[in-house]
N, C-alpha and C. Protein backbone atom coordinates (compact mmCIF):
# COMPACT_ATOMS: atom_id res chain seq x y z
N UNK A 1 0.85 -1.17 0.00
CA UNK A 1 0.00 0.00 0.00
C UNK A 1 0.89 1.23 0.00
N UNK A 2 0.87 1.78 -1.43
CA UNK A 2 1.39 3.25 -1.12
C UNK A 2 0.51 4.84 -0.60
N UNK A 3 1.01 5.44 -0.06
CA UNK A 3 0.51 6.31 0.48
C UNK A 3 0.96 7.85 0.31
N UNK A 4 0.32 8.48 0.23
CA UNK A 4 1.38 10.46 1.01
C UNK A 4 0.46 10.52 2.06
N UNK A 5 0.88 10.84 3.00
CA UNK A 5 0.75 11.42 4.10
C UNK A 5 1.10 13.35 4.17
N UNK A 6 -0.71 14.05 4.12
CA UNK A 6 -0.07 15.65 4.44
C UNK A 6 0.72 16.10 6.02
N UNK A 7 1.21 17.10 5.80
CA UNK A 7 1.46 17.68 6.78
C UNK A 7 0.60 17.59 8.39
N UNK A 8 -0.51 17.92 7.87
CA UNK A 8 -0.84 17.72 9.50
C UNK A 8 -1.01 16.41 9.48
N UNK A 9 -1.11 15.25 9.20
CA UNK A 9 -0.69 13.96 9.38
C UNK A 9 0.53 13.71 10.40
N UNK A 10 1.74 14.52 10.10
CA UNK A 10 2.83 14.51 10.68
C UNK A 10 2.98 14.95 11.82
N UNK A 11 2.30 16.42 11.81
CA UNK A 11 2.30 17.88 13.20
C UNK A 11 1.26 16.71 14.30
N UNK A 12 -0.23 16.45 14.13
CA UNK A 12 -0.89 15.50 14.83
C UNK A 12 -0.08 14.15 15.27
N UNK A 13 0.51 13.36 14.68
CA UNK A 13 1.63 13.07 15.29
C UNK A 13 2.26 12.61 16.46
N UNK A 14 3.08 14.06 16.18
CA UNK A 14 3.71 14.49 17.58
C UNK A 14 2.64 15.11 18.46
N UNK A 15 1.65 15.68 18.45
CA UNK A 15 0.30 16.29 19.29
C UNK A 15 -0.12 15.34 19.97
N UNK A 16 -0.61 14.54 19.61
CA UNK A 16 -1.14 13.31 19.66
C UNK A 16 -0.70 11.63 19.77
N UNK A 17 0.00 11.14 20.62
CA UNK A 17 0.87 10.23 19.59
C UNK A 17 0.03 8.85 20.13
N UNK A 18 -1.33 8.85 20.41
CA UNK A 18 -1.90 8.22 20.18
C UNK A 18 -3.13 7.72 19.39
N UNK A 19 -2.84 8.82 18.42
CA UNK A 19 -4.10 9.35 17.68
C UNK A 19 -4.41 8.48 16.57
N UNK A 20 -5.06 8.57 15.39
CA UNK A 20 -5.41 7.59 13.89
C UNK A 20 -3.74 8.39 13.28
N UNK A 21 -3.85 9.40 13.47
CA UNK A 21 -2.45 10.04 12.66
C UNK A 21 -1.28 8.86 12.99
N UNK A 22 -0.91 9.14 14.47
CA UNK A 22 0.28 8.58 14.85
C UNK A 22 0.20 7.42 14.64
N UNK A 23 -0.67 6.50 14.80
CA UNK A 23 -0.62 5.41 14.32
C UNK A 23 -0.51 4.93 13.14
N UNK A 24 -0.91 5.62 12.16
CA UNK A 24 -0.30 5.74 10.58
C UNK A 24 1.15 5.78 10.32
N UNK A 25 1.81 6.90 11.00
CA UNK A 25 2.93 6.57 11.12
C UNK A 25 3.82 5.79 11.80
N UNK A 26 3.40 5.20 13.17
CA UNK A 26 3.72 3.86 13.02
C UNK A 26 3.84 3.07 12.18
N UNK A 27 2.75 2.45 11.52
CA UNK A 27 2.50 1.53 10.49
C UNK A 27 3.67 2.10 9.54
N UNK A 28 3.47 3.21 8.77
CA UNK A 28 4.75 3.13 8.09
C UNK A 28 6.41 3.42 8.33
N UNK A 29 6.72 3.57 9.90
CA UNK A 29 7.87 3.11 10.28
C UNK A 29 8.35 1.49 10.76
N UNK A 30 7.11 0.71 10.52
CA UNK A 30 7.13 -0.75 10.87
C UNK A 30 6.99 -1.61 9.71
N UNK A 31 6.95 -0.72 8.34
CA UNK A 31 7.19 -1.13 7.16
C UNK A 31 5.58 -1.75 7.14
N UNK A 32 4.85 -1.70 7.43
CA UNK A 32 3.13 -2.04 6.66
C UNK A 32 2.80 -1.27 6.00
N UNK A 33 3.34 -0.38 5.43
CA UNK A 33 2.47 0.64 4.54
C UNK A 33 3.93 1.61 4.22
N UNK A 34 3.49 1.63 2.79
CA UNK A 34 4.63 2.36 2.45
C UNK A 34 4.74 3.91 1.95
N UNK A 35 5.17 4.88 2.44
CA UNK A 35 4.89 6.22 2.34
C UNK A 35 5.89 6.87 1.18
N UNK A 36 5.19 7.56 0.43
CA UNK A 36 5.29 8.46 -0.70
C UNK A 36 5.85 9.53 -0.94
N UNK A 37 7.18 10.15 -0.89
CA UNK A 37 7.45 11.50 -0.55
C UNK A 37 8.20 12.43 -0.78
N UNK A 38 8.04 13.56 -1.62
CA UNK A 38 9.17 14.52 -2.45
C UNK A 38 9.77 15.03 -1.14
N UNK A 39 11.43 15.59 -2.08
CA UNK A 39 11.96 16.48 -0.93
C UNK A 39 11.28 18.01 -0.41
N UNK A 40 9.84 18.26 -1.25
CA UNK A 40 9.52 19.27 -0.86
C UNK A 40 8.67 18.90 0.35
N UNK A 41 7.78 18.03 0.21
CA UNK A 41 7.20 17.75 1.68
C UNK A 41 7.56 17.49 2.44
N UNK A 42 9.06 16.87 2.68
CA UNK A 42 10.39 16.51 3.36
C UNK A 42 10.55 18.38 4.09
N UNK A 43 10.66 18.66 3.39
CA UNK A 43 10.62 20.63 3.96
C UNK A 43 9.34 21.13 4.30
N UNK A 44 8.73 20.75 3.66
CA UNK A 44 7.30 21.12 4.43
C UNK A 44 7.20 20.50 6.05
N UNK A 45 7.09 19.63 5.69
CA UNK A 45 7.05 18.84 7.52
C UNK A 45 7.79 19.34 8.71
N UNK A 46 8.97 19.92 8.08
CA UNK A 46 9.70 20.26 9.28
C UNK A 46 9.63 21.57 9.47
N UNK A 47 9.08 22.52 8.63
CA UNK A 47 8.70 23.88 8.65
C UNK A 47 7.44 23.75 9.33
N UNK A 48 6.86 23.16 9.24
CA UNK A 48 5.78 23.07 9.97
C UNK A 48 5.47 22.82 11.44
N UNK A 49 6.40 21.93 11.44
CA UNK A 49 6.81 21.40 12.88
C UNK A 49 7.60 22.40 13.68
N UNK A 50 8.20 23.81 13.15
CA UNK A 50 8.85 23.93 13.30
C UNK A 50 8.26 25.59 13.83
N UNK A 51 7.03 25.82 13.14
CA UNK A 51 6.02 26.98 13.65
C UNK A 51 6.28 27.49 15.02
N UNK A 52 6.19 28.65 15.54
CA UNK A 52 5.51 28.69 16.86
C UNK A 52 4.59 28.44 17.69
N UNK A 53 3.59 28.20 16.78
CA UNK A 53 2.00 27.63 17.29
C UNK A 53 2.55 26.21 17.70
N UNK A 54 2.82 25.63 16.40
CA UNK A 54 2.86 24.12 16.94
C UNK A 54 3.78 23.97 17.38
N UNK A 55 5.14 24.47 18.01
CA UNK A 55 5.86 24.23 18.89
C UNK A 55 5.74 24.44 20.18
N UNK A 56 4.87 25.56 20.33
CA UNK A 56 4.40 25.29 21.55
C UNK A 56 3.65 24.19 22.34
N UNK A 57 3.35 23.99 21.31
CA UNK A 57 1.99 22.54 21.58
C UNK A 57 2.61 20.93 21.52
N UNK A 58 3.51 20.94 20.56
CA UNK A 58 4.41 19.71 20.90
C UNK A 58 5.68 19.78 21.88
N UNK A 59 6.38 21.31 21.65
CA UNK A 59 7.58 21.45 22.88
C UNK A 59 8.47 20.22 22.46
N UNK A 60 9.01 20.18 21.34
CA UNK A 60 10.02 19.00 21.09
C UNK A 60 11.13 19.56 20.44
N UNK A 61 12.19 19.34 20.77
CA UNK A 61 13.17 19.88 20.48
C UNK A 61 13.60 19.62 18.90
N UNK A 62 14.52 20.87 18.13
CA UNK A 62 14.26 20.75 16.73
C UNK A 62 15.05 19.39 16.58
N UNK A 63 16.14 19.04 17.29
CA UNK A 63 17.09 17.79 17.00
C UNK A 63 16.22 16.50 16.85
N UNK A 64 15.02 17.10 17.52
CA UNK A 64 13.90 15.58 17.46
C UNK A 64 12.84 15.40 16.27
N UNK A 65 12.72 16.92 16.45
CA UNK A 65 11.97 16.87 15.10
C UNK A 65 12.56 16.93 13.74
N UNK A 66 14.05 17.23 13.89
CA UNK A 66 14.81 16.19 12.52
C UNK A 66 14.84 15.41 12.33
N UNK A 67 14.83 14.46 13.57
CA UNK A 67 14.91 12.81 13.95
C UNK A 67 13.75 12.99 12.96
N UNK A 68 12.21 12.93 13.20
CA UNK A 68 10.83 12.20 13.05
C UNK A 68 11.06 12.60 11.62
N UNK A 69 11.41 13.53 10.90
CA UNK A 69 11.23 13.98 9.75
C UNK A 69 12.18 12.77 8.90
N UNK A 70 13.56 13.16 9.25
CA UNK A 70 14.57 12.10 8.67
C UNK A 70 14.34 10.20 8.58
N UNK A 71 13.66 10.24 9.81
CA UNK A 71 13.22 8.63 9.67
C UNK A 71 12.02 8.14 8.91
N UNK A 72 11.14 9.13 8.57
CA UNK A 72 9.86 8.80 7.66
C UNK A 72 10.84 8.92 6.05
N UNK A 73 11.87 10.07 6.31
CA UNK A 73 12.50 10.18 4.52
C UNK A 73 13.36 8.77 4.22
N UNK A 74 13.51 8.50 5.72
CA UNK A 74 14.38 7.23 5.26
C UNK A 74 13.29 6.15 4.76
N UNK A 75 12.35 5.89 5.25
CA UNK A 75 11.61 5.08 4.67
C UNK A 75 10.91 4.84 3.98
N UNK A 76 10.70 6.32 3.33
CA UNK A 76 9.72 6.69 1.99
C UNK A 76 10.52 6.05 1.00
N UNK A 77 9.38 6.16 -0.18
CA UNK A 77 9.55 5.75 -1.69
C UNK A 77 10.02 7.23 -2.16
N UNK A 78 11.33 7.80 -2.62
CA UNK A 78 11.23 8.91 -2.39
C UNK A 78 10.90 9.38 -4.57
N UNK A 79 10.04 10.25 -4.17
CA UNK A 79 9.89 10.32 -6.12
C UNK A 79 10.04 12.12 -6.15
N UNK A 80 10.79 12.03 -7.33
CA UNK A 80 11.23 13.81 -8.03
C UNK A 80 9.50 14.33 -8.98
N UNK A 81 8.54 14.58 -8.77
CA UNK A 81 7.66 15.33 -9.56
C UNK A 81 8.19 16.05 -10.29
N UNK A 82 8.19 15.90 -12.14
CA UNK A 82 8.63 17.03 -12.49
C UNK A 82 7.24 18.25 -13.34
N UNK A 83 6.37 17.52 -13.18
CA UNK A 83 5.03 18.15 -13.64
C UNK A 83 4.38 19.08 -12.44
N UNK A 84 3.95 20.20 -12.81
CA UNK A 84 3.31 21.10 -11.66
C UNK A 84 2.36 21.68 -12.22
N UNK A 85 1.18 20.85 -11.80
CA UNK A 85 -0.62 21.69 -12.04
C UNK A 85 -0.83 22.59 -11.07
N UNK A 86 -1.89 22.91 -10.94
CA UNK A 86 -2.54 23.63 -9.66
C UNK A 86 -3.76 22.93 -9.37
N UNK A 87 -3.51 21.89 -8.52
CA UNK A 87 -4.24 20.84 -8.48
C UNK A 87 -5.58 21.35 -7.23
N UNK A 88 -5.16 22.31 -6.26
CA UNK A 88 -5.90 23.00 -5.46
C UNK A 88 -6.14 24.22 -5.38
N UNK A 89 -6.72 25.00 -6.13
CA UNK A 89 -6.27 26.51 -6.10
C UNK A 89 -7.03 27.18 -4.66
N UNK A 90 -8.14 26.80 -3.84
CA UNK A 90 -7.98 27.15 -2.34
C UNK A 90 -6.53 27.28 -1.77
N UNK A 91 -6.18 26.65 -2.33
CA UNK A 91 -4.31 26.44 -1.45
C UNK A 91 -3.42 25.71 -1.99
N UNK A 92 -2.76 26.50 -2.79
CA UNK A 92 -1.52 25.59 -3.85
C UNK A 92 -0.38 25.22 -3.17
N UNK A 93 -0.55 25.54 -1.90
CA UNK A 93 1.04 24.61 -1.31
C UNK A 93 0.31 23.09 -0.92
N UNK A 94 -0.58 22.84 -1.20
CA UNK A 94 -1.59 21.50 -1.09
C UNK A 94 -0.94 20.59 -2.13
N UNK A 95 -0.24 21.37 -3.46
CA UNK A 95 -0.31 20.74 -4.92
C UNK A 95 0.89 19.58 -4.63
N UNK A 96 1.69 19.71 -3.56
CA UNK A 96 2.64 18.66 -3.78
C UNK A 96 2.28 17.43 -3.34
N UNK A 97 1.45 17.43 -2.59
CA UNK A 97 0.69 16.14 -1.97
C UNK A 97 0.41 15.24 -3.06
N UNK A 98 -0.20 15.99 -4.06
CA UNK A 98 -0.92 15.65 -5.02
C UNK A 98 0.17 15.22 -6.13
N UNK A 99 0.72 15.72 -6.58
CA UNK A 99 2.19 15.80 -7.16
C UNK A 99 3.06 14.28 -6.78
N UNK A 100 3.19 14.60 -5.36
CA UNK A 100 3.71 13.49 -4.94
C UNK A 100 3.25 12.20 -5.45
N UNK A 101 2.00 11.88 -5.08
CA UNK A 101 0.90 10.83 -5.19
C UNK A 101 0.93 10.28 -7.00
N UNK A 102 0.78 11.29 -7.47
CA UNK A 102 0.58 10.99 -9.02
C UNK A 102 1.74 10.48 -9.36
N UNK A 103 2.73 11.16 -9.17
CA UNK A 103 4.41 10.50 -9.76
C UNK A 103 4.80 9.42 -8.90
N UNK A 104 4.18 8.78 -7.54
CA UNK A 104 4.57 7.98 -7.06
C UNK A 104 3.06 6.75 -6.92
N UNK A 105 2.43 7.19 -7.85
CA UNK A 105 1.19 5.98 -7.80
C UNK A 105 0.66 5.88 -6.95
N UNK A 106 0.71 6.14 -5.94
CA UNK A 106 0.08 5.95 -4.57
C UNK A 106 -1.12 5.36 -4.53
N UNK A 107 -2.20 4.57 -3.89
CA UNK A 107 -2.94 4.23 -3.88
C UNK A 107 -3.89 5.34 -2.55
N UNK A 108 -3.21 5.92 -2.01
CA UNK A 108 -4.43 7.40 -1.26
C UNK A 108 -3.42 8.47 -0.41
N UNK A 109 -4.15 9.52 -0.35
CA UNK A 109 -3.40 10.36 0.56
C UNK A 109 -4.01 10.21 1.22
N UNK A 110 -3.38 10.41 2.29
CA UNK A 110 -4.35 10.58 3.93
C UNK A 110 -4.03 12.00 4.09
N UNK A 111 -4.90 12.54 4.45
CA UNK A 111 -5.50 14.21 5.26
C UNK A 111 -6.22 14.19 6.11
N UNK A 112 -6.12 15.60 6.83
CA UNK A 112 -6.65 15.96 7.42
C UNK A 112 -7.80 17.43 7.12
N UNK A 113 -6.35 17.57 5.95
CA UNK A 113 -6.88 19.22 5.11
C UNK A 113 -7.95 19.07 4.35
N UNK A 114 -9.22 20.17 4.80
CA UNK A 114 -10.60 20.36 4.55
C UNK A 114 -10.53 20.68 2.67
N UNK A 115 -9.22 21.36 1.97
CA UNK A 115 -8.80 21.46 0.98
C UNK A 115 -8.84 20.35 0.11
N UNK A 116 -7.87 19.58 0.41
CA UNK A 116 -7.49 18.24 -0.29
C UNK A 116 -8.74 17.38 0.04
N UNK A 117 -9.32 17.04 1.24
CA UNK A 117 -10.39 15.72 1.40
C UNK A 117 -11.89 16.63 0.52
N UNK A 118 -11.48 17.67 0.11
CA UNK A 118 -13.10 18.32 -0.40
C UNK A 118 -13.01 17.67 -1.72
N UNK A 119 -11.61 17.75 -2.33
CA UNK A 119 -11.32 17.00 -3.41
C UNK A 119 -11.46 15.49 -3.88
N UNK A 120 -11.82 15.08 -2.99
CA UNK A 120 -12.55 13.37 -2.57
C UNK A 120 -11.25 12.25 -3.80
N UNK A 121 -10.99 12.79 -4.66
CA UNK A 121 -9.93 12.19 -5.29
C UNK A 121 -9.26 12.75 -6.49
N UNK A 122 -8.12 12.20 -7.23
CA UNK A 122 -7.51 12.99 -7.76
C UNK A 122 -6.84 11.77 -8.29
N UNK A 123 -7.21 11.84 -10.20
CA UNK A 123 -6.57 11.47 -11.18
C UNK A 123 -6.92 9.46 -10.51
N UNK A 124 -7.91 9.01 -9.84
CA UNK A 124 -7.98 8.27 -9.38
C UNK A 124 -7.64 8.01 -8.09
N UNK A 125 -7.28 8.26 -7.73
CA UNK A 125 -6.17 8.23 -6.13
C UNK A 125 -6.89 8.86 -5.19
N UNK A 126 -7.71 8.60 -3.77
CA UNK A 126 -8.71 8.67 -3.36
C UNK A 126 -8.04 9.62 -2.01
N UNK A 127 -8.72 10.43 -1.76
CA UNK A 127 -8.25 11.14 -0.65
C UNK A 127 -9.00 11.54 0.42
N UNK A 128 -8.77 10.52 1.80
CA UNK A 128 -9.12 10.44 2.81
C UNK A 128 -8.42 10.72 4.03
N UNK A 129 -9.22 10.46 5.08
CA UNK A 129 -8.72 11.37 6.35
C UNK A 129 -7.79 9.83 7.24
N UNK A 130 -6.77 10.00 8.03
CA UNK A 130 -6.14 8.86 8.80
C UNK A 130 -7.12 7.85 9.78
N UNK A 131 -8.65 8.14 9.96
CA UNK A 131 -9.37 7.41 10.72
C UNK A 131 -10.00 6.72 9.60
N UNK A 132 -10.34 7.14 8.58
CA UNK A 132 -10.61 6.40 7.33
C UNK A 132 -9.85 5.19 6.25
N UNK A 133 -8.63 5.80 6.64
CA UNK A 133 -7.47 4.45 6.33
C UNK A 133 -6.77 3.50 7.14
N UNK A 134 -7.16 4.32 8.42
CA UNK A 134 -7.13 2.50 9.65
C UNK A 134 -8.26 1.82 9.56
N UNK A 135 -9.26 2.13 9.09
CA UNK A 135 -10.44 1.57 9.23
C UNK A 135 -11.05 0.87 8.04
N UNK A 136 -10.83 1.85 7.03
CA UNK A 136 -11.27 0.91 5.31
C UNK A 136 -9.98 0.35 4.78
N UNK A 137 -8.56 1.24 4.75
CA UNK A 137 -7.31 0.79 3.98
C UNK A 137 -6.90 0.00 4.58
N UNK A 138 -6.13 0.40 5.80
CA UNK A 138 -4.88 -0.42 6.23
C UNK A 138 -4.80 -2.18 6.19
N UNK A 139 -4.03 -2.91 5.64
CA UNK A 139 -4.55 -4.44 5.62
C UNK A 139 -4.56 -4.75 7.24
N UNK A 140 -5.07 -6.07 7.11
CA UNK A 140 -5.65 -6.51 8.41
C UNK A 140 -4.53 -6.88 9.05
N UNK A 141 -3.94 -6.40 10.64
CA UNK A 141 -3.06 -6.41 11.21
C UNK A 141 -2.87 -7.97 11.70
């Protein structure tokens, strides 16, 4: 099962680390599911993580949150997009998700973003929320 995982996939996470999110990423640091991922969302994640809002709220030090970032890149399928639509125009920093997914086949993104899941799918590739892919996707543990 390939996957992208957005950003707040990642930030929830660390918020949460018992949540449908974190447990997604479990699964794909335990190799059940295999995650999808340009070096731009590789920078996205950690810019994100890296906010004041959400640093206040996770309080994890950046050396850690290189750790979480670096160990999902280690285990991604990592793919170069060289095509760029505007696959969301509500919010075009959304487009790499999408980007990602298409050049790496993915079989779904998981979101959280009201943007991307309004989009219900894309070019085939179905885009749902992380309580929706422990529950319909993930194979049976």
């Amino acid at each position: 099962m390939l996957v992208v995982a957005d950003t707040n996939i990642v930030v929830s996470r660390c918020l949460n680390p018992s949540g449908a999110p974190a447990q997604l990423v479990r699964a794909i640091t335990y190799g059940r599911i295999d995650l999808v991922m340009s070096s731009e969302i590789r920078v996205e994640y950690l810019e994100a993580l890296r906010k004041p809002t959400v640093h206040a709220l996770h309080k994890m030090s950046d050396s850690k949150l290189k750790l979480i970032v670096e160990e999902l890149w280690r285990f991604s399928i990592q793919v170069f997009p060289v095509q760029t639509r505007h696959w969301v125009p509500a919010d075009p920093d959304d487009d790499i998700f999408i980007e990602a997914a298409v050049t790496g086949e993915a079989d779904a993104i998981v979101s959280g973003d009201r943007h991307l899941l309004k989009l219900a799918s894309v070019s085939g590739i179905p885009i749902i929320t992380a309580r929706e892919f422990l529950e319909e996707w993930q194979p049976h543990r």
